[in-house]
PDB file of N, CA and C in Angstrom:
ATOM      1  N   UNK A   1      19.979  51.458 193.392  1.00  0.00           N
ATOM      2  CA  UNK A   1      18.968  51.670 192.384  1.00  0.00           C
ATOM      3  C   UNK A   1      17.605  51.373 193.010  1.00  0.00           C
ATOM      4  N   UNK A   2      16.921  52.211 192.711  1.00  0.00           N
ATOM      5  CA  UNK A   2      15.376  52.013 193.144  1.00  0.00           C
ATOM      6  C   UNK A   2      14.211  50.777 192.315  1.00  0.00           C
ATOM      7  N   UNK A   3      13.352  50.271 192.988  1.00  0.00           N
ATOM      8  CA  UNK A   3      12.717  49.718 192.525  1.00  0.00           C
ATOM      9  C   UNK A   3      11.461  50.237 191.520  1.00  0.00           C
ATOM     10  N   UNK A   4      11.472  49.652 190.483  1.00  0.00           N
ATOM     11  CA  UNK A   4      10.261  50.828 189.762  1.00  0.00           C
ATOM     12  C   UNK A   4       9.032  49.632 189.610  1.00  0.00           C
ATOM     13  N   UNK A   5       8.230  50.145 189.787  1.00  0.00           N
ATOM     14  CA  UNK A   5       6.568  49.554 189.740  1.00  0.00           C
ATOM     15  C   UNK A   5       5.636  49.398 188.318  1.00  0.00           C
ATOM     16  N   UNK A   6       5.537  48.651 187.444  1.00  0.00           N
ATOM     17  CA  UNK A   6       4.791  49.061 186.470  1.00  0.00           C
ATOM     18  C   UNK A   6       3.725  48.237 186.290  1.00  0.00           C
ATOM     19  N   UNK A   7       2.702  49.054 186.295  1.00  0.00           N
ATOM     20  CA  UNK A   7       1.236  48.209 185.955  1.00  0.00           C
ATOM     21  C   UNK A   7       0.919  48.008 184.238  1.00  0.00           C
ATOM     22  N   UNK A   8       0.937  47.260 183.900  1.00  0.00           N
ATOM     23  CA  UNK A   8       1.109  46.501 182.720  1.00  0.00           C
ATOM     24  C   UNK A   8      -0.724  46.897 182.110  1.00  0.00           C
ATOM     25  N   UNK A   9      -0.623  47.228 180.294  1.00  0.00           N
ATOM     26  CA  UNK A   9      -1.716  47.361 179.969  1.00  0.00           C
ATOM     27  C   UNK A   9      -2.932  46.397 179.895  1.00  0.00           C
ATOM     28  N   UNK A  10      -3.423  46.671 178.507  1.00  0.00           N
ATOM     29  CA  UNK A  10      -4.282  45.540 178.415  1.00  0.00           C
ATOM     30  C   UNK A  10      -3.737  44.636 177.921  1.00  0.00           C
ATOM     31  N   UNK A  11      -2.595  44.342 177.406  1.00  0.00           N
ATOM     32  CA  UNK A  11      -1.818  43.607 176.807  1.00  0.00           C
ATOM     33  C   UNK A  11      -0.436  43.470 177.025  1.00  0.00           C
ATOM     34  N   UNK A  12       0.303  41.945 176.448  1.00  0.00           N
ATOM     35  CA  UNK A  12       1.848  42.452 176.878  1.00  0.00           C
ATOM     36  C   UNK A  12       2.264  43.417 175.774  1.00  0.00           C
ATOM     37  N   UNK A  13       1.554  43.403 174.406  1.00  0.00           N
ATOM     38  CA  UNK A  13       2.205  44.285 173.347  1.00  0.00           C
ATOM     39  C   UNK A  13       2.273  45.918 174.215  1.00  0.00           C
ATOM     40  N   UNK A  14       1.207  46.431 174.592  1.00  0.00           N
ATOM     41  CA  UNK A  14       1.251  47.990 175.222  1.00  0.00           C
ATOM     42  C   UNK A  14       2.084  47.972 176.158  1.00  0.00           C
ATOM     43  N   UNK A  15       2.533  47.284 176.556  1.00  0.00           N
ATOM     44  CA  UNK A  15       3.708  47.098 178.107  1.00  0.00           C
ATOM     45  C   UNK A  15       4.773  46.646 177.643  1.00  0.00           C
ATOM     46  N   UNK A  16       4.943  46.188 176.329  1.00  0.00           N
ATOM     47  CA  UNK A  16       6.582  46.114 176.409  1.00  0.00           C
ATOM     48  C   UNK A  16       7.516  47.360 175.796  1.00  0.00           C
ATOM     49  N   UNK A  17       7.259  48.208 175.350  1.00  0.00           N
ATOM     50  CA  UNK A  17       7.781  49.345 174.769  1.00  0.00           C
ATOM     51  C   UNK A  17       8.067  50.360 176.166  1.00  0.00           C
ATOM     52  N   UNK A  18       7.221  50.533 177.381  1.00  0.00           N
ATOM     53  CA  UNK A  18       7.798  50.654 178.407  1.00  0.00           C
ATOM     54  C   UNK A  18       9.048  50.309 179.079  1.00  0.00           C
ATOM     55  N   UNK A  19       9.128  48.652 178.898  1.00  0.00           N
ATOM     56  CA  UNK A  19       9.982  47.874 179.633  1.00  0.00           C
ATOM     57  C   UNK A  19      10.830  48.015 178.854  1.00  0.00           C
ATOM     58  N   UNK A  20      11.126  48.077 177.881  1.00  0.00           N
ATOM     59  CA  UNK A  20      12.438  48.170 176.910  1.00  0.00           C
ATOM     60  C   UNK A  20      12.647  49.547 177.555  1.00  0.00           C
ATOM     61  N   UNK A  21      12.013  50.751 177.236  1.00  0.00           N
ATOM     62  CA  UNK A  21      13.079  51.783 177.328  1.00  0.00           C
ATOM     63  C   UNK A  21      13.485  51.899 178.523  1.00  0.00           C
ATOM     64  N   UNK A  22      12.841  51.647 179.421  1.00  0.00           N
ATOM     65  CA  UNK A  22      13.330  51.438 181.222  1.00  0.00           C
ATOM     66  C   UNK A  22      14.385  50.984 181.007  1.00  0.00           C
ATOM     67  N   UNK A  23      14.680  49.503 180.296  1.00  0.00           N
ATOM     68  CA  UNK A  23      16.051  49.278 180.660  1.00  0.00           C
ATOM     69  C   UNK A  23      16.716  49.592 179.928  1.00  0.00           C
ATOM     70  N   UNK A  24      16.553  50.140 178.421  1.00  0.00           N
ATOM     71  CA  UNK A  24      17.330  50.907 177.470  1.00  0.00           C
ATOM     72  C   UNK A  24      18.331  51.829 178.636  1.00  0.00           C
ATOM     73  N   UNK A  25      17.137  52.872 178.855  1.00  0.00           N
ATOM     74  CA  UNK A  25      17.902  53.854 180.011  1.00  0.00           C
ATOM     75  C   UNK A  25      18.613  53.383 180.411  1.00  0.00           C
ATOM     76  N   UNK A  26      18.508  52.637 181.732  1.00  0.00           N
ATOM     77  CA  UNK A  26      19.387  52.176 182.625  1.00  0.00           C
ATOM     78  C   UNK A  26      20.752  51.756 181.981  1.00  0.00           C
ATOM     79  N   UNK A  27      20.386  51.001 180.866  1.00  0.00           N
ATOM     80  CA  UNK A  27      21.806  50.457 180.186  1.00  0.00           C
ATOM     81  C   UNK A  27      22.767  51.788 180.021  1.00  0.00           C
ATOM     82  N   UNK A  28      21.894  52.912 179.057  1.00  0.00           N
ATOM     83  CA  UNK A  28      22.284  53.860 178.477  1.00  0.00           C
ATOM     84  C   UNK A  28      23.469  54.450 179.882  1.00  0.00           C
ATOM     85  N   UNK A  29      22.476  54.440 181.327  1.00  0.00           N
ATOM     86  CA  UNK A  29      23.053  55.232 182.293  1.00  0.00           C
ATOM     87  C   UNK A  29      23.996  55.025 182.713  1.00  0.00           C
ATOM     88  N   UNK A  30      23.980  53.284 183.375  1.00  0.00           N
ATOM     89  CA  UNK A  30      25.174  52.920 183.941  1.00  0.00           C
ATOM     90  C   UNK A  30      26.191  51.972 182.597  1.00  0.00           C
ATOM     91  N   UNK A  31      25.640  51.778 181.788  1.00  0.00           N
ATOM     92  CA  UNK A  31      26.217  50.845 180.719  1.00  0.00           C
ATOM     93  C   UNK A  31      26.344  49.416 181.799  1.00  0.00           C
ATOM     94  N   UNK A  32      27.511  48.358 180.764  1.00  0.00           N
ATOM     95  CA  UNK A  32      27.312  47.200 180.864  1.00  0.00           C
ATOM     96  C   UNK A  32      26.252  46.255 181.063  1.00  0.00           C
ATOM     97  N   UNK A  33      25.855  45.398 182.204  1.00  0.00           N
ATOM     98  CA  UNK A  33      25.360  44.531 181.771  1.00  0.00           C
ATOM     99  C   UNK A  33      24.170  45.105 182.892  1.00  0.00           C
ATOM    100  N   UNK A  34      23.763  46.307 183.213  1.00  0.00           N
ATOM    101  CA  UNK A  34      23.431  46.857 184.078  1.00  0.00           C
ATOM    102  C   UNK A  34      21.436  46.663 183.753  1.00  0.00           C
ATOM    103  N   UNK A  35      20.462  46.526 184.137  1.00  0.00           N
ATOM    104  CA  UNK A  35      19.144  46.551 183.824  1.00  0.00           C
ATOM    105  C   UNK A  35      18.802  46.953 185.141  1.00  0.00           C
ATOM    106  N   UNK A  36      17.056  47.667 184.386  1.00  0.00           N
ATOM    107  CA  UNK A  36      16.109  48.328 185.613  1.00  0.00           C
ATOM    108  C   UNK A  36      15.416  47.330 186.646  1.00  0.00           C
ATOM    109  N   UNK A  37      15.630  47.142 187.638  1.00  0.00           N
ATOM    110  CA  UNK A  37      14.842  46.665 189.187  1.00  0.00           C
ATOM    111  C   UNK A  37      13.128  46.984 188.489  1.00  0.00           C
ATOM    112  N   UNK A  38      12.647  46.068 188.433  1.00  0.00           N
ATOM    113  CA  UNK A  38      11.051  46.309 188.037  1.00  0.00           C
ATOM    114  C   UNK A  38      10.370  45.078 189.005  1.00  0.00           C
ATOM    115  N   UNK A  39       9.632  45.749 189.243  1.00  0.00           N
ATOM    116  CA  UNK A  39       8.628  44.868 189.566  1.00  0.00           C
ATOM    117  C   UNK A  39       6.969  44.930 188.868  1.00  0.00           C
ATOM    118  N   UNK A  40       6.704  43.840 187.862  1.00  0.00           N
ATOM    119  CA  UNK A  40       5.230  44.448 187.199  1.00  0.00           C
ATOM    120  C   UNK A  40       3.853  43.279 187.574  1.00  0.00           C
ATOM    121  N   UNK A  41       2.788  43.381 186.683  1.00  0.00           N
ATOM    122  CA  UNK A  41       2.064  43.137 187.041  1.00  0.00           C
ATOM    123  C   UNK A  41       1.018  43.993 185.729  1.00  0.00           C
ATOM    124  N   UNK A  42       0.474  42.558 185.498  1.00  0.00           N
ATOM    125  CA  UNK A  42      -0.584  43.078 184.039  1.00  0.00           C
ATOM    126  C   UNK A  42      -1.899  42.277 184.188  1.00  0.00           C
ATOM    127  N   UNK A  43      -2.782  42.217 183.415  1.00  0.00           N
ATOM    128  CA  UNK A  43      -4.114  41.706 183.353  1.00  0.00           C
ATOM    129  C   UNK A  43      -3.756  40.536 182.268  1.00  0.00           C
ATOM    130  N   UNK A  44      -4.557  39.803 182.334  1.00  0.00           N
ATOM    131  CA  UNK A  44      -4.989  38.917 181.480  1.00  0.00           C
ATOM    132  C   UNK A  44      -6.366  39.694 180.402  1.00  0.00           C
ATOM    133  N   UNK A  45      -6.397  40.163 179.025  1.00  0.00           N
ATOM    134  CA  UNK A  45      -6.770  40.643 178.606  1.00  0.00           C
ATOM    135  C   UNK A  45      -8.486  39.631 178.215  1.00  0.00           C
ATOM    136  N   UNK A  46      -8.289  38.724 177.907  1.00  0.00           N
ATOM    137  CA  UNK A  46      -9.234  37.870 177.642  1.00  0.00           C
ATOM    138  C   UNK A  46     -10.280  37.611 178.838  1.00  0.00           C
ATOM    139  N   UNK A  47      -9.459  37.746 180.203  1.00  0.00           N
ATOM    140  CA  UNK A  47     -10.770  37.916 180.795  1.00  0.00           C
ATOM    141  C   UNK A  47     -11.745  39.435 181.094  1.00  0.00           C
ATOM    142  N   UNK A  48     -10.985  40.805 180.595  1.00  0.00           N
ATOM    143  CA  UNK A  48     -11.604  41.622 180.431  1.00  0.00           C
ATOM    144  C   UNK A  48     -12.411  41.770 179.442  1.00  0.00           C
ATOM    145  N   UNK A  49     -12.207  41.018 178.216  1.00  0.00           N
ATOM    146  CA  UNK A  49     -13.308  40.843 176.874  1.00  0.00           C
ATOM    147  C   UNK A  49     -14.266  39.922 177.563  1.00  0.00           C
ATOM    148  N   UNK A  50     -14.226  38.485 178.377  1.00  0.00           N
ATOM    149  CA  UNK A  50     -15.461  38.085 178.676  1.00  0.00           C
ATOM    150  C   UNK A  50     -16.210  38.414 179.432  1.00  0.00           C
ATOM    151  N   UNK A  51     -15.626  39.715 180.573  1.00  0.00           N
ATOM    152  CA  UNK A  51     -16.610  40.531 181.257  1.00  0.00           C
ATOM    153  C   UNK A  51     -17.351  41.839 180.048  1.00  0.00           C
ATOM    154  N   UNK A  52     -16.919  41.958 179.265  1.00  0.00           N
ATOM    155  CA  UNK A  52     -17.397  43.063 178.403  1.00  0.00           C
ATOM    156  C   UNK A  52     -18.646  41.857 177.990  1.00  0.00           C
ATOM    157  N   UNK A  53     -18.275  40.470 176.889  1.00  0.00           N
ATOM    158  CA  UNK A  53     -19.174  40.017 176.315  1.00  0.00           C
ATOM    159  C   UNK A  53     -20.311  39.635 176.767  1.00  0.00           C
ATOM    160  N   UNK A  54     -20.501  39.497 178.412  1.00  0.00           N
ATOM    161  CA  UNK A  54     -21.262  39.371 179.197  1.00  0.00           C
ATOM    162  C   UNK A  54     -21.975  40.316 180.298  1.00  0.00           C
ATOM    163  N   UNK A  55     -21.570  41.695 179.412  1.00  0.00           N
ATOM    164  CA  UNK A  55     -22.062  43.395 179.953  1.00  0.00           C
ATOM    165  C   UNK A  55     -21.991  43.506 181.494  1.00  0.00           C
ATOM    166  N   UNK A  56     -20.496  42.496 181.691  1.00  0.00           N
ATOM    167  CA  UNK A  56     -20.053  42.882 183.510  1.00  0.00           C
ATOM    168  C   UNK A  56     -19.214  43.894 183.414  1.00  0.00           C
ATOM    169  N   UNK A  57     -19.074  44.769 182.586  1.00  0.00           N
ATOM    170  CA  UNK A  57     -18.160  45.841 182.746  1.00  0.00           C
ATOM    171  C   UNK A  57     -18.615  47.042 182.815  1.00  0.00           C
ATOM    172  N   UNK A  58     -18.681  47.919 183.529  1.00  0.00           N
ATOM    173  CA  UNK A  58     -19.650  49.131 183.325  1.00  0.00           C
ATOM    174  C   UNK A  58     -18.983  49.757 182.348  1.00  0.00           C
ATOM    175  N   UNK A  59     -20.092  50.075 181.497  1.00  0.00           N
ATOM    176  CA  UNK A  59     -19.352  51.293 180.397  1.00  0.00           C
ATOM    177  C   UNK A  59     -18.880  50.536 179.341  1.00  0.00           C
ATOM    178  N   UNK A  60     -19.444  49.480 179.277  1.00  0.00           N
ATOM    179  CA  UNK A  60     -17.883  48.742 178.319  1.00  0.00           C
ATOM    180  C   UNK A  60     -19.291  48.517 176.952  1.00  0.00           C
ATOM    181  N   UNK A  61     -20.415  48.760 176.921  1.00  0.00           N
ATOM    182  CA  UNK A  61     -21.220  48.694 175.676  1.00  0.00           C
ATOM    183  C   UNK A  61     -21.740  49.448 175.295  1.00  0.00           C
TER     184      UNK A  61
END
């Protein structure tokens, strides 16, 4: 099984509906106790709001 890569949103809520069906699939594919190889990686959302509140974000006002 291959490793799959996922870059995680602004949040864990937008990134977990990904990760479920990834391993939904996988379950679906091989059944048993079988899950997807992930490797992820997300932001911390709060520090992208204090670069916005402090107009370090281009575009972001």
């Amino acid at each position: 099984m291959r490793v799959i890569g996922i870059l995680g949103g602004m949040s864990w809520e937008s990134t977990q509906g990904y990760y479920r069906a990834l391993n939904e699939g996988v379950k679906a594919a091989l059944g048993g106790f079988h899950s997807a190889k992930i490797v992820m990686v997300s932001v911390d959302f709060a520090e992208i709001e204090a670069m916005q509140q402090q107009g370090r974000l281009a575009g972001s006002r």
